[in-house]
Protein backbone atom coordinates (compact mmCIF):
# COMPACT_ATOMS: atom_id res chain seq x y z
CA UNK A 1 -25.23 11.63 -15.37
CA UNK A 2 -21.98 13.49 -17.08
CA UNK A 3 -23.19 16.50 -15.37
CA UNK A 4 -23.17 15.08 -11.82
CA UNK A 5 -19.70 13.29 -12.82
CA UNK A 6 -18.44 16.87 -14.45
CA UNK A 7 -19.24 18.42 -10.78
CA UNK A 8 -17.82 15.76 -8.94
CA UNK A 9 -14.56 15.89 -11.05
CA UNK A 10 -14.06 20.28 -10.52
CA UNK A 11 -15.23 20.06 -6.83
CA UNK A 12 -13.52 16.81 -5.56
CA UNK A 13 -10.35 16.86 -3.57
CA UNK A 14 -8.73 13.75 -2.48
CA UNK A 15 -7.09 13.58 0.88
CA UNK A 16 -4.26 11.22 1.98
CA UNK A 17 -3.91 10.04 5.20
CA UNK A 18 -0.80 8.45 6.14
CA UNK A 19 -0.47 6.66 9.12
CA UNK A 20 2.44 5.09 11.24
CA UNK A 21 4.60 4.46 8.31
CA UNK A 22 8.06 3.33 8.92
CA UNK A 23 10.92 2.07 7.34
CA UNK A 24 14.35 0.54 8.17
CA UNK A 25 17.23 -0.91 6.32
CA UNK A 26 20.41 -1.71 8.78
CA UNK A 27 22.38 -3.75 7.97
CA UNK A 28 21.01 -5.13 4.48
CA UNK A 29 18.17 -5.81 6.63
CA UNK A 30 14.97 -4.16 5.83
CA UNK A 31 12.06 -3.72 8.13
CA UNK A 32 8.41 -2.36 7.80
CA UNK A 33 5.78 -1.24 10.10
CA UNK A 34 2.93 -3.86 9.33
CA UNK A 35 0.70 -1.53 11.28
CA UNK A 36 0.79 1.19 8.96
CA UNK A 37 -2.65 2.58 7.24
CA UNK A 38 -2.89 4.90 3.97
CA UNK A 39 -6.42 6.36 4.01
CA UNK A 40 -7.62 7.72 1.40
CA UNK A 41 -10.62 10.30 1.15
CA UNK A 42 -13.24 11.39 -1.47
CA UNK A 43 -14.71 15.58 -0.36
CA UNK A 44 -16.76 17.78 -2.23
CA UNK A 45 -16.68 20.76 -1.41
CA UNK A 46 -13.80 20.07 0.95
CA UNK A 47 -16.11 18.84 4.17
CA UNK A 48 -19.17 16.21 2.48
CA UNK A 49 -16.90 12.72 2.26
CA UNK A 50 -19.05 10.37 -0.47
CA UNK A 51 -16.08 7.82 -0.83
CA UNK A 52 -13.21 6.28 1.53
CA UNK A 53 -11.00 3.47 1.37
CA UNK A 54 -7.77 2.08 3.36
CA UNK A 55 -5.06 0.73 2.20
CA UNK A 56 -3.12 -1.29 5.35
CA UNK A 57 -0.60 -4.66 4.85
CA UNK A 58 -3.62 -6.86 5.15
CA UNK A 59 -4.81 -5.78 1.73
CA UNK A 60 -1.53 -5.49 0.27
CA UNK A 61 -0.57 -9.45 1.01
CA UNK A 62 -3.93 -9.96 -0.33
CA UNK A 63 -3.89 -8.77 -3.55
CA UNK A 64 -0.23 -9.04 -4.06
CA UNK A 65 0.23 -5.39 -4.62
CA UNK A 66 3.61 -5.23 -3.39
CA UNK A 67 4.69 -8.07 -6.19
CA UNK A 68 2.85 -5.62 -8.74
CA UNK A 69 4.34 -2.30 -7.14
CA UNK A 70 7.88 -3.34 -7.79
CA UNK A 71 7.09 -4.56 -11.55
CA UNK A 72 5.99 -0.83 -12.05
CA UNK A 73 8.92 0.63 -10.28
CA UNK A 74 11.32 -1.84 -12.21
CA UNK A 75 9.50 -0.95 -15.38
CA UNK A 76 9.76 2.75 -15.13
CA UNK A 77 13.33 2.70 -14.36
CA UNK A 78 14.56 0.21 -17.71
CA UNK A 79 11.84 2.72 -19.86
CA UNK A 80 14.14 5.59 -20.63
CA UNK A 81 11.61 7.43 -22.24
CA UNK A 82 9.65 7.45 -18.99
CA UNK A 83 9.67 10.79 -17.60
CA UNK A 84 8.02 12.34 -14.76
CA UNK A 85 7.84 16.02 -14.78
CA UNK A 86 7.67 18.55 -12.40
CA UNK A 87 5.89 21.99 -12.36
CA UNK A 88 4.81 25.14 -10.79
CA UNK A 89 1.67 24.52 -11.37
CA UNK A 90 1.84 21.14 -9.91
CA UNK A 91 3.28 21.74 -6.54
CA UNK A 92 0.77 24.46 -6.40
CA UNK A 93 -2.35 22.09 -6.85
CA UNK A 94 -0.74 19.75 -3.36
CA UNK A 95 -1.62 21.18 -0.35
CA UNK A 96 0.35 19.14 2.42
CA UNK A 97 -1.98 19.75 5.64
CA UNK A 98 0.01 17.94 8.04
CA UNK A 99 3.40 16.36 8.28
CA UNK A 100 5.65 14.27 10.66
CA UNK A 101 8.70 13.03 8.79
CA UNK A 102 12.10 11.87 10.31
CA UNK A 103 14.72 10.67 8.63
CA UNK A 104 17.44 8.87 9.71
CA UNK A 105 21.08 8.39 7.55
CA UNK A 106 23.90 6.39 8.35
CA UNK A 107 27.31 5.62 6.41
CA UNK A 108 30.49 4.70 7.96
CA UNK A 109 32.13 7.13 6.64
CA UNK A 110 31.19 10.05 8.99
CA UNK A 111 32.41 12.93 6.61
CA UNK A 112 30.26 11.07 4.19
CA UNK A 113 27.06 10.91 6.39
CA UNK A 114 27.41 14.49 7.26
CA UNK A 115 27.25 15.10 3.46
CA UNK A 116 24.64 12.87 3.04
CA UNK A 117 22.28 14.58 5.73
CA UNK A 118 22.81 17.89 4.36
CA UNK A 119 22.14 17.19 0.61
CA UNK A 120 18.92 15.19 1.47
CA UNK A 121 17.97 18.29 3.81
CA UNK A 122 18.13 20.51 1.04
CA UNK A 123 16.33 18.18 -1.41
CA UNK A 124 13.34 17.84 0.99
CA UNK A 125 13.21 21.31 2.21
CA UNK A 126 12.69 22.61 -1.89
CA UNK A 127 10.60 19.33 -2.43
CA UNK A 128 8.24 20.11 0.25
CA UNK A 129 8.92 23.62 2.16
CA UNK A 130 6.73 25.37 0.36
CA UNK A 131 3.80 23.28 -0.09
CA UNK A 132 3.32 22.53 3.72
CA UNK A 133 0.67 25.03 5.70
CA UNK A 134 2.58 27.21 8.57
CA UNK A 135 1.37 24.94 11.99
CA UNK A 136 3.06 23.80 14.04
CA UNK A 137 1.79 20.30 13.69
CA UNK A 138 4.27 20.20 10.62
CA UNK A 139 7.47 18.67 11.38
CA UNK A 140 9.85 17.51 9.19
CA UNK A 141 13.89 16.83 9.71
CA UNK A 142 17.00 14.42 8.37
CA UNK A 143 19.50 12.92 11.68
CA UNK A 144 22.80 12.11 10.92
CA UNK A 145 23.61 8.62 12.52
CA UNK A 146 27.48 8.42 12.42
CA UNK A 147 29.48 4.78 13.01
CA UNK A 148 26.71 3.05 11.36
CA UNK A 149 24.88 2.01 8.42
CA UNK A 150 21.36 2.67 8.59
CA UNK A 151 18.10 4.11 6.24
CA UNK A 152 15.22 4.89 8.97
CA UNK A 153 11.70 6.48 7.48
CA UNK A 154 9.20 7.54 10.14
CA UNK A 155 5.85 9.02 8.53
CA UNK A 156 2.43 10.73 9.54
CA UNK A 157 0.93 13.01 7.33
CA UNK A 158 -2.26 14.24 5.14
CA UNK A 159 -1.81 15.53 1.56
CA UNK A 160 -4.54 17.03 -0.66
CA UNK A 161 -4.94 17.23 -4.33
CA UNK A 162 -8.23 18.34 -6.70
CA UNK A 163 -9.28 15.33 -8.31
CA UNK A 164 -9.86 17.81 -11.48
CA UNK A 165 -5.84 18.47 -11.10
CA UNK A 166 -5.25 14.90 -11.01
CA UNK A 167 -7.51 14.21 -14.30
CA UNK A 168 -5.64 17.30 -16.09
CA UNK A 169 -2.22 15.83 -15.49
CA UNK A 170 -3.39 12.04 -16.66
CA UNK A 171 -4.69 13.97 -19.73
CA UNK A 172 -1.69 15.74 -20.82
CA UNK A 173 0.14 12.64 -19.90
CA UNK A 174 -1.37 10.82 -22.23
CA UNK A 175 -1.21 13.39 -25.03
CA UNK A 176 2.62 13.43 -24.76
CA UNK A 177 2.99 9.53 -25.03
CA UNK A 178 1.37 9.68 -28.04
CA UNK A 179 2.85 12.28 -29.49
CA UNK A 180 6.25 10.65 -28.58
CA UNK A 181 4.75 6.80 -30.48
CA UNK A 182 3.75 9.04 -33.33
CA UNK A 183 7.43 10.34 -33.70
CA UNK A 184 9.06 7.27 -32.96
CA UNK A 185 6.95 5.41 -36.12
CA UNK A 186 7.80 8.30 -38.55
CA UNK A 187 11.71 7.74 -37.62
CA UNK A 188 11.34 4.22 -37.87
CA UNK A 189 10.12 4.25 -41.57
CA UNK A 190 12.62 7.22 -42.21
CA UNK A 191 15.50 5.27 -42.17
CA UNK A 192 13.88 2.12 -43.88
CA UNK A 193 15.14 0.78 -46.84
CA UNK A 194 11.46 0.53 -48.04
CA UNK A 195 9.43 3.37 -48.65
CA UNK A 196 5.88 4.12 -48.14
């Protein structure tokens, strides 16, 4: 049994399918797509599927997973020794296969939303430029929207990861928030008035 779970572990990569996600605040109105689907998929060897599941807003109203999303969110911001960090090694390991992202900013300042647009362009062309395969099914790109106030998210895409990459980053992970308890118990009896 470990063996067949060690193989399915080093040979299993986990597709993403996003579909039909959007997004809108205008306004301080927001609005979702209730027709959106994430789909997720279980390959070995990159073409036998053994396990599939969809996530759509059917399931999330039913097991109140939005309620539980934003107690995560919410938690992770107020933790400030919550830290999510990025390397080489980790963009390397997600393999976006196809993308279809638009953006859409608007500020009423127009010298502001022109700044705005060309920051975020930036920030998503070194978050993503490089991990995205050359097709020209990938399409990705931020639209000013001047004289108004507006957030719009439009998504389609697939993502892969290893599940083995996924297991290796939960592992070190959890290795680091240990380490980081252990040191915060030694400084808390450091500077007790009792001693050990």
């Amino acid at each position: 049994m470990a063996i067949i779970v060690g193989i399915l572990a080093i040979f299993t990569e986990i597709k993403i399918q996003v579909e039909n996600f959007k997004f809108q605040i205008e306004d301080k109105r927001k609005n979702a797509n209730e027709n959106f689907k994430v789909i997720f998929k279980f390959n070995i060897f990159k073409k036998i599927n053994y396990f599939k599941f969809t996530i759509n807003n059917d399931k999330l109203k039913k097991y109140n997973a939005r309620h539980s999303f934003d107690k995560i969110i919410k938690q992770i911001i107020k933790d400030k020794n919550s830290k999510i960090k990025e390397s080489k090694s980790n963009k390397k390991n997600l393999k976006i296969e196809k993308l279809d992202l638009r953006i859409d900013i608007g500020i009423e300042d127009a010298a502001l939303t022109a700044m705005v647009t060309g920051i975020g362009a930036i920030i998503l062309s070194i978050l993503i430029g490089k991990n995205v395969n050359n097709s020209s099914e990938n399409e990705w790109n931020i639209n000013p929207v001047y004289n108004n106030s507006v957030l719009k998210l439009d998504l389609n895409c697939i993502i892969s990861i290893k599940l083995i990459h996924i297991i290796k980053r939960i592992y070190v992970m959890r290795k680091e928030v240990d380490k980081n308890a252990g040191t915060s118990i030694r400084k808390n009896f450091k500077y007790s008035k009792y001693n050990f």
